[in-house]
Protein backbone atom coordinates (compact mmCIF):
# COMPACT_ATOMS: atom_id res chain seq x y z
CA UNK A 1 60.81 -87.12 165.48
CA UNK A 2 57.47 -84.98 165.85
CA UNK A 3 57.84 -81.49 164.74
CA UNK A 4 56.71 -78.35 166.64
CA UNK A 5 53.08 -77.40 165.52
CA UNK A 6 53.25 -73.88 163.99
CA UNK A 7 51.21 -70.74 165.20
CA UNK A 8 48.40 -71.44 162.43
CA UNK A 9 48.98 -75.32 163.20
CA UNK A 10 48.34 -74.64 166.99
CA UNK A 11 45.19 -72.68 166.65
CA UNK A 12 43.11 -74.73 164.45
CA UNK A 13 44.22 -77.65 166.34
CA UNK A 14 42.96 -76.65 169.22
CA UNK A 15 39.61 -75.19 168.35
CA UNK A 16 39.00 -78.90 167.66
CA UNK A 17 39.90 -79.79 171.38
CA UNK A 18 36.97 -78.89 174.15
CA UNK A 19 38.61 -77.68 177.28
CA UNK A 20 42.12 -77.88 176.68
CA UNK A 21 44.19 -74.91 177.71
CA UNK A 22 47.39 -73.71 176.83
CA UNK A 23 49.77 -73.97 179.64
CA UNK A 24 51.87 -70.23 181.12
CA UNK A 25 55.26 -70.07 180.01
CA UNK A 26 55.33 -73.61 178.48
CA UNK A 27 54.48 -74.71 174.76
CA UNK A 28 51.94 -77.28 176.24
CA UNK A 29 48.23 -78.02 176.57
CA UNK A 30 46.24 -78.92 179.83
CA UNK A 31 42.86 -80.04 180.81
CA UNK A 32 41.48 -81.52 184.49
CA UNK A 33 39.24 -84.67 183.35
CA UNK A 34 36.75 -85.09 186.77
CA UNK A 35 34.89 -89.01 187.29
CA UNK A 36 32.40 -89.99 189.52
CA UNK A 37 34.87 -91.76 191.66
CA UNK A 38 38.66 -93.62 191.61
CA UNK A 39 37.60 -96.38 189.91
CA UNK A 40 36.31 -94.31 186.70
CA UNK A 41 39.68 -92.42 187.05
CA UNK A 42 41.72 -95.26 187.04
CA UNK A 43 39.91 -96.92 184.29
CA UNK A 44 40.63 -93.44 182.38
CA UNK A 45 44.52 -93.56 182.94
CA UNK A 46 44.42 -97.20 181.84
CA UNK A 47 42.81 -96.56 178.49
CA UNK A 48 45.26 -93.73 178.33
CA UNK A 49 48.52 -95.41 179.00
CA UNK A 50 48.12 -98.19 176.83
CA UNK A 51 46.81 -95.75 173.75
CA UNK A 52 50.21 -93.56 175.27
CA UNK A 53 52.39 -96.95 175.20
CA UNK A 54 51.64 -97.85 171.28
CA UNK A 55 52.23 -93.71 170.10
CA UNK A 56 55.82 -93.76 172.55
CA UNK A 57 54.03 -90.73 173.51
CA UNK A 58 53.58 -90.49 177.53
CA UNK A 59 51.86 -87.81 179.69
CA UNK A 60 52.81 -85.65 182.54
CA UNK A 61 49.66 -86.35 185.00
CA UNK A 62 48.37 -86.18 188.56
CA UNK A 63 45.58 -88.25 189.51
CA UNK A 64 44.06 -87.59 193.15
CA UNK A 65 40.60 -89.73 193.57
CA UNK A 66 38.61 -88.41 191.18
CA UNK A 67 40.51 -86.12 189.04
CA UNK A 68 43.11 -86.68 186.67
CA UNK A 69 45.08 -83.30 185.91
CA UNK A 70 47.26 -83.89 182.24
CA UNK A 71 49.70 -81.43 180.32
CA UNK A 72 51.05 -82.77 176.93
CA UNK A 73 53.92 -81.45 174.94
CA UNK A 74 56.25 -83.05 173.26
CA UNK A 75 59.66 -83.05 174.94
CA UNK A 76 62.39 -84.04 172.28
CA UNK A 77 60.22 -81.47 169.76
CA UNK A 78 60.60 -78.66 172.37
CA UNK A 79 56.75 -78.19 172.37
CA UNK A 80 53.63 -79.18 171.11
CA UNK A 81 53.01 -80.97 168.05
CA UNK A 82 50.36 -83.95 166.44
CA UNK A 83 51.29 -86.29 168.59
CA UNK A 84 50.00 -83.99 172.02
CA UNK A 85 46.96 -83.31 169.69
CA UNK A 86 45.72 -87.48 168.73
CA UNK A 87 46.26 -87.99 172.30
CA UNK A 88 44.03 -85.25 173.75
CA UNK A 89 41.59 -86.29 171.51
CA UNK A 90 41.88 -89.86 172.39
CA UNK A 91 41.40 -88.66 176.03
CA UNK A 92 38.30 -86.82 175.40
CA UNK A 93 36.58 -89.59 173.56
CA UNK A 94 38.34 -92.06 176.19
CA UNK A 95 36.46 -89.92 179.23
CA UNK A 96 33.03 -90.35 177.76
C-alpha cells in the first residue's frame, strides 16, 4: 500500500506539477484539463484510464464536452501520496 506523502514530500512534489491545486478540507490535488472539443477530451480520459488501469490507481473525474475536471488522492492511504503524483504527471504530458 502507498504511503501518505509527508508535508516536505507534498511541497516539492507539487512545485513539479503546473496547475494542480490542493483540494479544501481534503488531502487531494485538482486541476480542470480544457480541449478543443469532446473528441480531444475523450481521447484524454482514454490515455488516462488505461495508464490508471496498469498503476490500480483510478481517478475521481467529471468530464462535460470539453473539460475534464480530476481530483487524485489515494483512498486506502487516507491522502495523497506517489501514486496521485506519476499520474498527474502522466496527465499533463498526456494533455499535450
Amino acid at each position: 500500500m502507498a504511503e501518505k506523502l509527508s508535508d516536505t514530500a507534498r511541497t516539492a512534489a507539487l512545485a513539479g506539477l503546473s496547475g494542480w491545486t490542493v483540494v479544501d478540507g481534503r488531502d487531494a490535488i485538482a486541476k480542470t484539463f480544457t480541449f478543443k472539443d469532446f473528441n480531444e477530451a475523450f481521447g484524454f480520459m482514454s490515455r488516462v484510464a488505461l495508464k490508471a488501469e496498469s498503476m490500480n490507481h483510478h481517478p475521481e473525474w467529471f468530464n462535460v464536452w470539453n473539460r475534464v475536471e480530476v481530483t487524485l488522492s489515494t483512498h486506502d492511504a487516507g491522502g495523497l501520496t506517489e501514486l496521485d503524483i506519476e499520474l498527474a504527471g502522466f496527465m499533463d504530458a498526456a494533455a499535450g
